[in-house]
PDB file of N, CA and C in Angstrom:
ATOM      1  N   UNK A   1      -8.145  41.349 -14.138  1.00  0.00           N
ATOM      2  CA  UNK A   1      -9.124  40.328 -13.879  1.00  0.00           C
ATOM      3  C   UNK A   1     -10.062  40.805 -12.781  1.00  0.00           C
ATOM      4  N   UNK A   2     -11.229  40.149 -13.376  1.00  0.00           N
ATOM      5  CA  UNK A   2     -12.373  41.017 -11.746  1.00  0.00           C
ATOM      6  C   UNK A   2     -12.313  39.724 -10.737  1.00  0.00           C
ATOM      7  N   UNK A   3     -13.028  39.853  -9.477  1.00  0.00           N
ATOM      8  CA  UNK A   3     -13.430  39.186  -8.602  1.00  0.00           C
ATOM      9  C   UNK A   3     -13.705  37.697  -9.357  1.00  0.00           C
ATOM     10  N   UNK A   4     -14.509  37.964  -9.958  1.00  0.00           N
ATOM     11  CA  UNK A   4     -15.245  36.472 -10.360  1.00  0.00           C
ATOM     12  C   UNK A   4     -14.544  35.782 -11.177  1.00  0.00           C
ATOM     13  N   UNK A   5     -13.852  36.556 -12.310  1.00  0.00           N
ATOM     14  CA  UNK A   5     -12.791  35.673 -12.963  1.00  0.00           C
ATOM     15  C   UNK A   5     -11.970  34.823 -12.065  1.00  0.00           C
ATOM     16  N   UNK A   6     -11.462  35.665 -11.399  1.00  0.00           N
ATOM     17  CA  UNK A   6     -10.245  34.717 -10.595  1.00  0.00           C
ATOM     18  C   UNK A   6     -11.128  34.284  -9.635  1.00  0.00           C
ATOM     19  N   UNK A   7     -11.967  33.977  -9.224  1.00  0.00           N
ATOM     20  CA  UNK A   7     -12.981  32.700  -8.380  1.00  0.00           C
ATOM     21  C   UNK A   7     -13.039  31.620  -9.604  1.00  0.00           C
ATOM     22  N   UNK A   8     -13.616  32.284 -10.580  1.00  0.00           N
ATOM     23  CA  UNK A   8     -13.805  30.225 -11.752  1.00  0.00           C
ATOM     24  C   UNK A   8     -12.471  30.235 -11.722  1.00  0.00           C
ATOM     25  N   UNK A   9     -11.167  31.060 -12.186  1.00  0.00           N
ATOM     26  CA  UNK A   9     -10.027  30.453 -12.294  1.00  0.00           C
ATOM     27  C   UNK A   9      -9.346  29.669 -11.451  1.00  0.00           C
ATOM     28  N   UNK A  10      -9.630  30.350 -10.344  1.00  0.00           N
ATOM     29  CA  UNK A  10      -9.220  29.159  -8.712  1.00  0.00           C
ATOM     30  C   UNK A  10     -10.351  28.376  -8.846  1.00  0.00           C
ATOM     31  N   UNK A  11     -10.956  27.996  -8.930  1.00  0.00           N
ATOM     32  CA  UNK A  11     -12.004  26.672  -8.865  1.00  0.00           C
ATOM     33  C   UNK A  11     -11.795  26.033  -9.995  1.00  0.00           C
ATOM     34  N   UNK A  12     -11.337  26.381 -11.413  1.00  0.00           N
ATOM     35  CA  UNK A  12     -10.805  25.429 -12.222  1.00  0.00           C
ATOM     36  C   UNK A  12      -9.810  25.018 -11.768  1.00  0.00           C
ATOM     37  N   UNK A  13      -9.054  25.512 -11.176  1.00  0.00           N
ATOM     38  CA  UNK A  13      -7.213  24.876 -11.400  1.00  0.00           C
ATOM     39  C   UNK A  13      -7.417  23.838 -10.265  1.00  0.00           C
ATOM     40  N   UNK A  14      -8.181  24.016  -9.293  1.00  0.00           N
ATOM     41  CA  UNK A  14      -8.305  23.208  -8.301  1.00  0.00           C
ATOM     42  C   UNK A  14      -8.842  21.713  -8.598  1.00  0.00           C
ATOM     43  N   UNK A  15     -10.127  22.238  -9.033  1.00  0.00           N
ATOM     44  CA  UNK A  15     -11.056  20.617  -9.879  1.00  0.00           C
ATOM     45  C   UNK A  15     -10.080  20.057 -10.912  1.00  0.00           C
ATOM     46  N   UNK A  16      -9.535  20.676 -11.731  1.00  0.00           N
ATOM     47  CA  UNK A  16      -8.301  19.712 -12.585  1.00  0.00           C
ATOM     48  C   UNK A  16      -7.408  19.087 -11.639  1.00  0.00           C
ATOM     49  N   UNK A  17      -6.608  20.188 -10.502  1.00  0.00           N
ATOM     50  CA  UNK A  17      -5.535  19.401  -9.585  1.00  0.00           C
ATOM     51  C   UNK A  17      -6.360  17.727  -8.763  1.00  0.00           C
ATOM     52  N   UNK A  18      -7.874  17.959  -8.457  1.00  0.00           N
ATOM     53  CA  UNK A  18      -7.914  16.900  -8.109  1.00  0.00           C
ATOM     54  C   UNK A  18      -8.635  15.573  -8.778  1.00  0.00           C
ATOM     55  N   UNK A  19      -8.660  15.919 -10.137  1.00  0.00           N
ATOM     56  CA  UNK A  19      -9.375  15.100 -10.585  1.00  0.00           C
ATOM     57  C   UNK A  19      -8.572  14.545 -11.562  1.00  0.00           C
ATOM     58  N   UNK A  20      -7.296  15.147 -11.712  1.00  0.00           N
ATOM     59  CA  UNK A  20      -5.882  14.058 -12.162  1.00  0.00           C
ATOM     60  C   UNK A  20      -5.426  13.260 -11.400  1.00  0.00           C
ATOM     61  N   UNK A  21      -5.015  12.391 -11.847  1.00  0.00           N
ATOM     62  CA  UNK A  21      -4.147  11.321 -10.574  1.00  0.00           C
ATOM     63  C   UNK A  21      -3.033  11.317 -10.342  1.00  0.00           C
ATOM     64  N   UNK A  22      -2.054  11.523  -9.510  1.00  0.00           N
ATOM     65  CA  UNK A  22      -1.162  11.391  -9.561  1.00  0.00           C
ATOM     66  C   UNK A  22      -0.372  10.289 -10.311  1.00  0.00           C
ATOM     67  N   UNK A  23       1.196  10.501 -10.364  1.00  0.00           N
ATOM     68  CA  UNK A  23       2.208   9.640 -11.133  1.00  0.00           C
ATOM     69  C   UNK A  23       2.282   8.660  -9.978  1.00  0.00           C
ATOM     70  N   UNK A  24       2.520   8.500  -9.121  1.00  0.00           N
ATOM     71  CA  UNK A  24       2.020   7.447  -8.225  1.00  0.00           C
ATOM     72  C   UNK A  24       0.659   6.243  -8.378  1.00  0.00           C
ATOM     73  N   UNK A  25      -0.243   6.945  -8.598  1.00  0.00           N
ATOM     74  CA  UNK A  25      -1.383   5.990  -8.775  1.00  0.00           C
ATOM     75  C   UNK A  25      -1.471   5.663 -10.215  1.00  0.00           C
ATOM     76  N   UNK A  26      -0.985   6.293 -10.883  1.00  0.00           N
ATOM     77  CA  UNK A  26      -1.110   6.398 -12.212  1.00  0.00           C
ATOM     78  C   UNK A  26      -0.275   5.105 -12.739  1.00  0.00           C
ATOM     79  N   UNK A  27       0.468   5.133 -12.407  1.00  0.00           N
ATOM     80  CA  UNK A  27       1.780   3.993 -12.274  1.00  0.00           C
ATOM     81  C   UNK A  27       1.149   2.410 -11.792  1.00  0.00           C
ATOM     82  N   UNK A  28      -0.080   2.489 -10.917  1.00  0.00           N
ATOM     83  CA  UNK A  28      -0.424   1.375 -10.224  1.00  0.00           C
ATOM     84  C   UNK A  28      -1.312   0.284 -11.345  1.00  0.00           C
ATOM     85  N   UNK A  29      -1.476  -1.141 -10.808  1.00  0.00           N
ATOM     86  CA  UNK A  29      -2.136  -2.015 -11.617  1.00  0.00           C
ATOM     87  C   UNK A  29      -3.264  -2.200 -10.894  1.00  0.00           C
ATOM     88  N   UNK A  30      -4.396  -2.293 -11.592  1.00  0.00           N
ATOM     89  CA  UNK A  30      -5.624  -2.788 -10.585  1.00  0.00           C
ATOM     90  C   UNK A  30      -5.986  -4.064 -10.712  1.00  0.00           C
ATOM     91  N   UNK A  31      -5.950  -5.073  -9.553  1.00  0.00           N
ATOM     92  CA  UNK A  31      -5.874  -6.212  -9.545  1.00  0.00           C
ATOM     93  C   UNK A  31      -7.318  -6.731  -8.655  1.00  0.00           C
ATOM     94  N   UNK A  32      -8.259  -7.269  -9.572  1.00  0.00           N
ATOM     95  CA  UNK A  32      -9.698  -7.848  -8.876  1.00  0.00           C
ATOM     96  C   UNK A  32      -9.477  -9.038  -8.338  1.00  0.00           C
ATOM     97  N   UNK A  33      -9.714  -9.659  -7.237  1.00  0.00           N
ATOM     98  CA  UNK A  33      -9.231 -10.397  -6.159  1.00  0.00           C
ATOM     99  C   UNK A  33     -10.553 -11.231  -6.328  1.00  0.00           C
ATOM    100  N   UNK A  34     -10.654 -12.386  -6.885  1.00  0.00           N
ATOM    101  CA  UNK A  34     -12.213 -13.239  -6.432  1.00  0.00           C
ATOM    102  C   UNK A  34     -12.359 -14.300  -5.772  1.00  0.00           C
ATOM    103  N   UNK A  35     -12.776 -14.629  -4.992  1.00  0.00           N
ATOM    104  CA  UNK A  35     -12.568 -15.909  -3.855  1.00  0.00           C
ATOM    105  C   UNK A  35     -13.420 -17.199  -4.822  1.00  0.00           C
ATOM    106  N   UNK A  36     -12.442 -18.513  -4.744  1.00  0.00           N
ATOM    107  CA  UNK A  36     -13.044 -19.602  -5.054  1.00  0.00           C
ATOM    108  C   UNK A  36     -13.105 -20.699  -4.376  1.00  0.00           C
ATOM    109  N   UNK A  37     -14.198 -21.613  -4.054  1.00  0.00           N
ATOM    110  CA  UNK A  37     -14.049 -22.418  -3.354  1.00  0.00           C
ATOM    111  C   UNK A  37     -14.422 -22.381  -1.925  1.00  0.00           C
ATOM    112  N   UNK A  38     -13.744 -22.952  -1.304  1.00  0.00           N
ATOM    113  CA  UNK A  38     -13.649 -22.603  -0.069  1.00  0.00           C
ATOM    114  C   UNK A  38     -12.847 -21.452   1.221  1.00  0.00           C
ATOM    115  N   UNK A  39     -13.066 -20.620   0.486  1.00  0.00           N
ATOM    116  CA  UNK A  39     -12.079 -19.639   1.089  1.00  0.00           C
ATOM    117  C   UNK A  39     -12.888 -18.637   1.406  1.00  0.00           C
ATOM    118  N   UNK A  40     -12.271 -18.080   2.461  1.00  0.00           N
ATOM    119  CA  UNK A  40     -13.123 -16.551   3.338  1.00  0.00           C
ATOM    120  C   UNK A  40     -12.702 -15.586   1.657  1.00  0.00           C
ATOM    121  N   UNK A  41     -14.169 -14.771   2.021  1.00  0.00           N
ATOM    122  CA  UNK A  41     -14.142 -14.030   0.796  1.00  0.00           C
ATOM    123  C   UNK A  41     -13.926 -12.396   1.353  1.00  0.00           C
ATOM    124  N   UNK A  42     -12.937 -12.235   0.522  1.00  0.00           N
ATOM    125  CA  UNK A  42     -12.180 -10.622   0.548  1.00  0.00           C
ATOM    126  C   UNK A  42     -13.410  -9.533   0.235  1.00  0.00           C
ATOM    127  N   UNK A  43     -14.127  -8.907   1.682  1.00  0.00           N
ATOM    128  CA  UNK A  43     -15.086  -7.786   1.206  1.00  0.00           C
ATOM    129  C   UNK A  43     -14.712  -6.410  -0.521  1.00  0.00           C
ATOM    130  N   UNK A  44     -13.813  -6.378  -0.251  1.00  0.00           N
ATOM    131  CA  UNK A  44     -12.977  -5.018  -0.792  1.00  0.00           C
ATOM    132  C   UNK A  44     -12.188  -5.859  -1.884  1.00  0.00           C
ATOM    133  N   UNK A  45     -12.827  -5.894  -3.230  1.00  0.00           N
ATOM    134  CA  UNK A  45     -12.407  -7.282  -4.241  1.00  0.00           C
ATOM    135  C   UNK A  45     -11.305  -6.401  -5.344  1.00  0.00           C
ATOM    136  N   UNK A  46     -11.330  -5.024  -5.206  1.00  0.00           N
ATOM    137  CA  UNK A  46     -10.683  -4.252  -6.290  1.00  0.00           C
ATOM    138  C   UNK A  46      -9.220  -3.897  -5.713  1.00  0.00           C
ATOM    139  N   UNK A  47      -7.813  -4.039  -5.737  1.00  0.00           N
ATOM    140  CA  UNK A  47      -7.104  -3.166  -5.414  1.00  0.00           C
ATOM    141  C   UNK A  47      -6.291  -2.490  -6.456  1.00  0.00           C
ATOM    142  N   UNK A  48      -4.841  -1.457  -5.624  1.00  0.00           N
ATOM    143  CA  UNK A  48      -4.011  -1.220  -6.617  1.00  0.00           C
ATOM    144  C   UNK A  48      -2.452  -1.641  -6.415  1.00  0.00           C
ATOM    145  N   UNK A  49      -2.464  -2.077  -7.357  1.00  0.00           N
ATOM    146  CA  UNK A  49      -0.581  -2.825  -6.778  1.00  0.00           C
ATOM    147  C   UNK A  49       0.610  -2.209  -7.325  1.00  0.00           C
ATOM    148  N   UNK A  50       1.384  -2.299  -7.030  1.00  0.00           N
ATOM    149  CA  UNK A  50       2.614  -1.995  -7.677  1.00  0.00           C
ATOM    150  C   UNK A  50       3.072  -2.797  -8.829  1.00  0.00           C
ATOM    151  N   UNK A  51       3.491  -2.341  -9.853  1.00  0.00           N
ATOM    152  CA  UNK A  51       3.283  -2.918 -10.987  1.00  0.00           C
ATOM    153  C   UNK A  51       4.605  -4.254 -10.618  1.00  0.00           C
ATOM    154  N   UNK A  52       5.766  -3.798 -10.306  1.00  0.00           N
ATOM    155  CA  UNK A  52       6.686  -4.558  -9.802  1.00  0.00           C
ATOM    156  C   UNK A  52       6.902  -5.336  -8.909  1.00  0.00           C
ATOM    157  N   UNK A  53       5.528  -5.468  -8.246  1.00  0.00           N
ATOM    158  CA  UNK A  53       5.608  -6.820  -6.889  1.00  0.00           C
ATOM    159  C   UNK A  53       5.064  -8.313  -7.797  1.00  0.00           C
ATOM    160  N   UNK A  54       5.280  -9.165  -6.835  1.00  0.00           N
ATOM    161  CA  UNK A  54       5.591 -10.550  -7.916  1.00  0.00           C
ATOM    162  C   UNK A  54       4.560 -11.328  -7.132  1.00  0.00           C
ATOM    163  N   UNK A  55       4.051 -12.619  -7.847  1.00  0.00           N
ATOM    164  CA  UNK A  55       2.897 -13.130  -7.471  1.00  0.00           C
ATOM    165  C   UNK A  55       2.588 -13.365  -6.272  1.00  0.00           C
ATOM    166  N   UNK A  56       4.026 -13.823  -5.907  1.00  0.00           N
ATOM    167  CA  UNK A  56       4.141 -14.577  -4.335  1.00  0.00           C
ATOM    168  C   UNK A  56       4.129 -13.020  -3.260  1.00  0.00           C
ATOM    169  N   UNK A  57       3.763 -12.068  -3.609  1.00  0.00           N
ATOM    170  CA  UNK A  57       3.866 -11.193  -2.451  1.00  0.00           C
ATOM    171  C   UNK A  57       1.987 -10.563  -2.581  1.00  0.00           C
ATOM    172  N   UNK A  58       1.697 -11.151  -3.295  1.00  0.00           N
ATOM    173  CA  UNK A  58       0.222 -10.920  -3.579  1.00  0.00           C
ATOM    174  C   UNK A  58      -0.442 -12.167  -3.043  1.00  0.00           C
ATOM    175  N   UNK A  59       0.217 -13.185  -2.802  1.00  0.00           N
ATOM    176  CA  UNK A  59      -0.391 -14.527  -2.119  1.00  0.00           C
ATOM    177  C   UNK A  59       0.166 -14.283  -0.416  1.00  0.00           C
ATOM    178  N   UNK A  60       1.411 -13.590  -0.473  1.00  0.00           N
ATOM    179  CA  UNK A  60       1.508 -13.271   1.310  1.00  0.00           C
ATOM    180  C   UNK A  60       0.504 -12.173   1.947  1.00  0.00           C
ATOM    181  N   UNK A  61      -0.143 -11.575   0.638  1.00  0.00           N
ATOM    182  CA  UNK A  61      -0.557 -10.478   0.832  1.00  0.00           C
ATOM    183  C   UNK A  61      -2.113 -10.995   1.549  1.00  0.00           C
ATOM    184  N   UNK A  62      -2.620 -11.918   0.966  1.00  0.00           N
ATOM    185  CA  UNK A  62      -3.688 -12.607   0.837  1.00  0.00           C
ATOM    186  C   UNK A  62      -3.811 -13.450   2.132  1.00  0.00           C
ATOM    187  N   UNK A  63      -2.628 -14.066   2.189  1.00  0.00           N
ATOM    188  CA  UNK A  63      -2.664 -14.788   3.309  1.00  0.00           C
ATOM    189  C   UNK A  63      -2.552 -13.856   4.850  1.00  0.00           C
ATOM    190  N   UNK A  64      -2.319 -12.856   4.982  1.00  0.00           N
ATOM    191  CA  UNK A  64      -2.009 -12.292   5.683  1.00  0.00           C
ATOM    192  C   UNK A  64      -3.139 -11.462   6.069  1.00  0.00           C
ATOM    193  N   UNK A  65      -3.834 -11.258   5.251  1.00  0.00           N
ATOM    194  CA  UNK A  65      -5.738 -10.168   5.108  1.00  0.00           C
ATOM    195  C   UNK A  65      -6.314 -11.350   5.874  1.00  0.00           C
ATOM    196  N   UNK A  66      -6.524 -12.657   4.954  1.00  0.00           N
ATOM    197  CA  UNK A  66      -7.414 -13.464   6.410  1.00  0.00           C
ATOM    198  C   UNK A  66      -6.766 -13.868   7.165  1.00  0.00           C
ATOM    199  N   UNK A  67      -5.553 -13.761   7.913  1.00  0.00           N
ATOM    200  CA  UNK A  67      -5.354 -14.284   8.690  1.00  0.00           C
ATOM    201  C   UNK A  67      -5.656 -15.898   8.654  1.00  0.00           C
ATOM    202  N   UNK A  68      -5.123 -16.601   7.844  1.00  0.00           N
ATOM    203  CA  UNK A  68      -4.738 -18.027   7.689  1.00  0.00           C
ATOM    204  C   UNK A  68      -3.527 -18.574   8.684  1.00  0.00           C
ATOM    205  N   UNK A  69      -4.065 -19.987   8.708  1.00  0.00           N
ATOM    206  CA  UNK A  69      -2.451 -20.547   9.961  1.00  0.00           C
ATOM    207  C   UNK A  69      -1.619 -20.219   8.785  1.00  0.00           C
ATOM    208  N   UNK A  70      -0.631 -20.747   9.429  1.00  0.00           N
ATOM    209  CA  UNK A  70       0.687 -20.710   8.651  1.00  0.00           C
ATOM    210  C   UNK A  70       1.096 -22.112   7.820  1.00  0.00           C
ATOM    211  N   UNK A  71       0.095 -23.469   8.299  1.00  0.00           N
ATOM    212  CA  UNK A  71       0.211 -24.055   7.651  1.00  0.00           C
ATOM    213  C   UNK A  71      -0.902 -24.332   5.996  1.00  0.00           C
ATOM    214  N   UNK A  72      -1.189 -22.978   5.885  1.00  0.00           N
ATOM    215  CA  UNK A  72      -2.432 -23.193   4.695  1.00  0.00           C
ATOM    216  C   UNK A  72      -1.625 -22.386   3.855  1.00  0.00           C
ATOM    217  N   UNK A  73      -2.122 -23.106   2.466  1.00  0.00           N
ATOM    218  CA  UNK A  73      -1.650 -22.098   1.040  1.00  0.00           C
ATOM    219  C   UNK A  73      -3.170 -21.927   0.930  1.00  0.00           C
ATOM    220  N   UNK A  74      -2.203 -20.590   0.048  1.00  0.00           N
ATOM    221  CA  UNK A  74      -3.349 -19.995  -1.336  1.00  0.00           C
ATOM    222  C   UNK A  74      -2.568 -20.006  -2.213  1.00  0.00           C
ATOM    223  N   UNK A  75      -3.736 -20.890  -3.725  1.00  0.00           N
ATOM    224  CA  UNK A  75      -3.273 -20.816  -5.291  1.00  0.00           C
ATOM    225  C   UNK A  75      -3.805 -19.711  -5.459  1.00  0.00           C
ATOM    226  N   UNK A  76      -3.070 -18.940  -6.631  1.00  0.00           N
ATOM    227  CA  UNK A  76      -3.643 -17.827  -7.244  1.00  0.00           C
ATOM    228  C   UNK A  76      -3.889 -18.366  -8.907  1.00  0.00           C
ATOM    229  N   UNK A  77      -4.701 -17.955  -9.538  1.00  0.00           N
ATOM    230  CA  UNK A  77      -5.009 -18.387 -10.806  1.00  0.00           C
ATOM    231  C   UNK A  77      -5.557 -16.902 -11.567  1.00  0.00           C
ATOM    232  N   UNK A  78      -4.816 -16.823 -12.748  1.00  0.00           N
ATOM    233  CA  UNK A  78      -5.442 -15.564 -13.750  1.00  0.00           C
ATOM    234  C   UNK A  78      -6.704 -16.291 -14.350  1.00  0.00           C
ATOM    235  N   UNK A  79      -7.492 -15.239 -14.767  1.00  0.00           N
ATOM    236  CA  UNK A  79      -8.888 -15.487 -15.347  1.00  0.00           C
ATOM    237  C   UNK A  79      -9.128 -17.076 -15.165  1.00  0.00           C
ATOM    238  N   UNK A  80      -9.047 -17.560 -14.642  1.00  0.00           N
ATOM    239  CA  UNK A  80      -9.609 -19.065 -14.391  1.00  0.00           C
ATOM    240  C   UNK A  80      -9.009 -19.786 -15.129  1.00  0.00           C
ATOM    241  N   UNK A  81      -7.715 -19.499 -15.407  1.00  0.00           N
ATOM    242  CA  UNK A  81      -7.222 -20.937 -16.524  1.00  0.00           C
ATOM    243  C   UNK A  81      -5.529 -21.037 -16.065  1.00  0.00           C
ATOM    244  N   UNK A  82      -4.916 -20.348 -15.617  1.00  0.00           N
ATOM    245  CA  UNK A  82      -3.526 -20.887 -15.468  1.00  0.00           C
ATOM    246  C   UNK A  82      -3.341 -20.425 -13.698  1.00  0.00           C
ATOM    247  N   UNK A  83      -1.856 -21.174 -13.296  1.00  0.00           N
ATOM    248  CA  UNK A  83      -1.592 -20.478 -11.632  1.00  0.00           C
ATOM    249  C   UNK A  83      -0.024 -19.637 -12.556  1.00  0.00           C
ATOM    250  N   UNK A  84      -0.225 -18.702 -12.411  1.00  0.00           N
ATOM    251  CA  UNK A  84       1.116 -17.908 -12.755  1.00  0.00           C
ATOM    252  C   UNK A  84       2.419 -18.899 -11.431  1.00  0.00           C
ATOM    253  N   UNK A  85       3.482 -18.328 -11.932  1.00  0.00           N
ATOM    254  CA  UNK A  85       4.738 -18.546 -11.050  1.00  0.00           C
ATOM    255  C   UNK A  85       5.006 -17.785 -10.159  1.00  0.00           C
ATOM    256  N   UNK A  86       5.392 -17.935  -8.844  1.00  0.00           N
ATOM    257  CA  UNK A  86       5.565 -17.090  -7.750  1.00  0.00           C
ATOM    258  C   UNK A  86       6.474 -15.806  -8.214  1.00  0.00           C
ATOM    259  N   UNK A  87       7.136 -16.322  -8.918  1.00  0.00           N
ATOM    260  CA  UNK A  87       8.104 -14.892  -9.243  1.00  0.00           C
ATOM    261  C   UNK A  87       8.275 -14.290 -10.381  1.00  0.00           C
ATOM    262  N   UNK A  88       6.885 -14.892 -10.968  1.00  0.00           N
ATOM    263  CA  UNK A  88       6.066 -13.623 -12.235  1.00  0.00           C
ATOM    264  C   UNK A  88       5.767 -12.049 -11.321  1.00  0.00           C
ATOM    265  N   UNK A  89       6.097 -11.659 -12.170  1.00  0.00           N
ATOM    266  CA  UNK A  89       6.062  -9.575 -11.924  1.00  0.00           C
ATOM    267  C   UNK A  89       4.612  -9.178 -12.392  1.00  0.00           C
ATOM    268  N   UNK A  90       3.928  -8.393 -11.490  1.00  0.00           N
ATOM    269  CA  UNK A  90       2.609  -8.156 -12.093  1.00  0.00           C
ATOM    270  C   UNK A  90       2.385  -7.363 -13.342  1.00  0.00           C
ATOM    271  N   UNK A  91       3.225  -6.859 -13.507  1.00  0.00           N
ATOM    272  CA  UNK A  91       3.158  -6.029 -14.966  1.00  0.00           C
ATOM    273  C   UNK A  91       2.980  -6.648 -15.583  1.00  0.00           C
ATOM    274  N   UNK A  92       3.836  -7.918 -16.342  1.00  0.00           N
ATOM    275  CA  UNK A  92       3.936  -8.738 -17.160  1.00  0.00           C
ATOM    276  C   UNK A  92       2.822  -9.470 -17.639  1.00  0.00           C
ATOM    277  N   UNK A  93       1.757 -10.109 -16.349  1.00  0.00           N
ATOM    278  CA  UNK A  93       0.633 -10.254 -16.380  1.00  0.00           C
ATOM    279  C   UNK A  93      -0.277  -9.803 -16.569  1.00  0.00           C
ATOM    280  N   UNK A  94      -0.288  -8.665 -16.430  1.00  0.00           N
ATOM    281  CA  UNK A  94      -0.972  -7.408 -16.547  1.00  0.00           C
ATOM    282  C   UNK A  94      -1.198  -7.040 -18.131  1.00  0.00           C
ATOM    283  N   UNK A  95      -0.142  -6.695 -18.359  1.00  0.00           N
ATOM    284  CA  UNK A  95       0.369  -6.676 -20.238  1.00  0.00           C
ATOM    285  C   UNK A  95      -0.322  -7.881 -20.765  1.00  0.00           C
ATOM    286  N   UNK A  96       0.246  -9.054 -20.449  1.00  0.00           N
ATOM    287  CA  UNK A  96      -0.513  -9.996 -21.404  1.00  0.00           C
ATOM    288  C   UNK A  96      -1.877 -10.575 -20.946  1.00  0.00           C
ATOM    289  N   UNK A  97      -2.545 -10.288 -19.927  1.00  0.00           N
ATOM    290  CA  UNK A  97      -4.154 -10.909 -19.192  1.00  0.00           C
ATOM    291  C   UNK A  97      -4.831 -10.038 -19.247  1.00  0.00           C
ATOM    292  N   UNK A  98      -4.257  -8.406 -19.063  1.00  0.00           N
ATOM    293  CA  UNK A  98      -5.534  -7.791 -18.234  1.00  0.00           C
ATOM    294  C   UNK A  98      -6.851  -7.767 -19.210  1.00  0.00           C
ATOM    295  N   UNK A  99      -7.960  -7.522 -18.802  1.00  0.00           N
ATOM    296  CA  UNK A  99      -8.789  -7.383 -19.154  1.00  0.00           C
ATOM    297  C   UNK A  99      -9.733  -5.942 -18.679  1.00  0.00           C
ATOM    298  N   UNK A 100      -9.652  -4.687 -19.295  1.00  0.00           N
ATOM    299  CA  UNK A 100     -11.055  -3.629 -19.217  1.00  0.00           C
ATOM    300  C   UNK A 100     -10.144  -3.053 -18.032  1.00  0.00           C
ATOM    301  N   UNK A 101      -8.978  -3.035 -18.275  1.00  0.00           N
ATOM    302  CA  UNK A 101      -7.846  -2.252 -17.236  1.00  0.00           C
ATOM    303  C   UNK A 101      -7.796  -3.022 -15.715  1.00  0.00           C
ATOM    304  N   UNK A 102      -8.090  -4.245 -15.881  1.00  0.00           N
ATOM    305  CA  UNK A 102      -8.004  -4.954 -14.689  1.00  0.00           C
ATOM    306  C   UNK A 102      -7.185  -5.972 -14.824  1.00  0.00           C
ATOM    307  N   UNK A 103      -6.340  -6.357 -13.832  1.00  0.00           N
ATOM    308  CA  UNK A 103      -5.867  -7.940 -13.756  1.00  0.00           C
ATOM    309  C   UNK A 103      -6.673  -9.051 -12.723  1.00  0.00           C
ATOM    310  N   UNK A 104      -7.502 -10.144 -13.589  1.00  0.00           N
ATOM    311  CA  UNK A 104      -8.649 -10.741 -12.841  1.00  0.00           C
ATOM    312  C   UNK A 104      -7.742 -11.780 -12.070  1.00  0.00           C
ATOM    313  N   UNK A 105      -7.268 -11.964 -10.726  1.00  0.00           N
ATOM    314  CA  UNK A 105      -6.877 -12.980  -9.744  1.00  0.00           C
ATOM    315  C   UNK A 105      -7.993 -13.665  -9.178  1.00  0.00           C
ATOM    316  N   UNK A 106      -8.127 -14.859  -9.306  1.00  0.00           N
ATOM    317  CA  UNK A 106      -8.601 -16.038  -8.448  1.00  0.00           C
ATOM    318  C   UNK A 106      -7.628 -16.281  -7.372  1.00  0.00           C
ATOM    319  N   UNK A 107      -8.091 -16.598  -6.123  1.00  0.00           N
ATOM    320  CA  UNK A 107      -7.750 -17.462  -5.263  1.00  0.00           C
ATOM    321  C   UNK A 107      -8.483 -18.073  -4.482  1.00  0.00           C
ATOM    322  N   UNK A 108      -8.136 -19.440  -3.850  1.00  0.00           N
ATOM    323  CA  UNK A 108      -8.412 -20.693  -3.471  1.00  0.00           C
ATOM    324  C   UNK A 108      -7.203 -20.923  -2.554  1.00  0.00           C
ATOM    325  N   UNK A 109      -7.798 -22.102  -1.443  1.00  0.00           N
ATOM    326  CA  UNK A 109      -6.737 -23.158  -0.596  1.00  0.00           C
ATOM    327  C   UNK A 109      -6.492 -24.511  -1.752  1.00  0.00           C
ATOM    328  N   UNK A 110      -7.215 -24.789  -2.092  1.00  0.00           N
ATOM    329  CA  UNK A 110      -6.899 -25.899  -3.160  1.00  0.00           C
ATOM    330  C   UNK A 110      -7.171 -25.711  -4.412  1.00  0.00           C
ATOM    331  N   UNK A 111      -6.100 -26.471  -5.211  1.00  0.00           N
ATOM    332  CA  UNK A 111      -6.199 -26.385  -6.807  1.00  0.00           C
ATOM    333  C   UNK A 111      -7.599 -26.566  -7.013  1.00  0.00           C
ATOM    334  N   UNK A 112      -7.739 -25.627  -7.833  1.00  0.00           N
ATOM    335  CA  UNK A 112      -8.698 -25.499  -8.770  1.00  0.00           C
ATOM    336  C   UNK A 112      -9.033 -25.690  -9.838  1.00  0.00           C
ATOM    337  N   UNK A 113      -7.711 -25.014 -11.123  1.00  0.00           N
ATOM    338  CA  UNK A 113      -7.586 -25.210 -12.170  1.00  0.00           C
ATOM    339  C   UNK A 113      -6.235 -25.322 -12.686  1.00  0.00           C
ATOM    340  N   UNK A 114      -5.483 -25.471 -13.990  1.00  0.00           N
ATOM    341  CA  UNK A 114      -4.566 -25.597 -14.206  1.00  0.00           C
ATOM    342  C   UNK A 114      -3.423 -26.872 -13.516  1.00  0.00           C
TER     343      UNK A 114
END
């Protein structure tokens, strides 16, 4: 091999190594976060979750970003029509809601819908 071969060959193997994702992220759910109502609105609306954390750790999660008292809830609601159960698994939701590789979460301090 001359010089230059093995320069594109190290610059391919590299641009593939980083432009795969790891089994870590790869593994993750992306969950769009949209504020309704009256609620401080989350700058950073896209995340990635663990497919295995459950609703209620995505509402501590929430509550805990704005810094809410301790005496306030947040409802969470999929695409604007149901409040899942605290100890629905995000996968599950995921599987049956997502939409365009996203899982769309609403949240609110007060019912909204459902």
């Amino acid at each position: 091999m001359t010089d230059t071969e093995e320069a594109q060959s190290a610059t391919t193997t590299s641009a593939t190594s980083i432009a795969t994702p790891t089994d870590k992220d790869a593994a993750k759910i992306c969950v769009l976060l949209n504020a309704t109502g009256n609620v401080p609105i989350i700058k950073k609306r896209t995340w990635t979750v663990d497919p295995n954390k459950t609703v209620s750790w995505i509402q501590k999660f929430i509550h805990k970003f704005l810094k809410l008292d301790a005496n306030e809830q947040i409802f969470l609601y999929v695409n604007q029509t149901f409040a899942p159960a605290p100890d629905q698994i995000i996968k599950n939701l995921y599987e049956c809601h997502g939409t365009n590789g996203k899982l769309v979460l609403y949240y609110c301090k007060n019912q909204a819908w459902g």
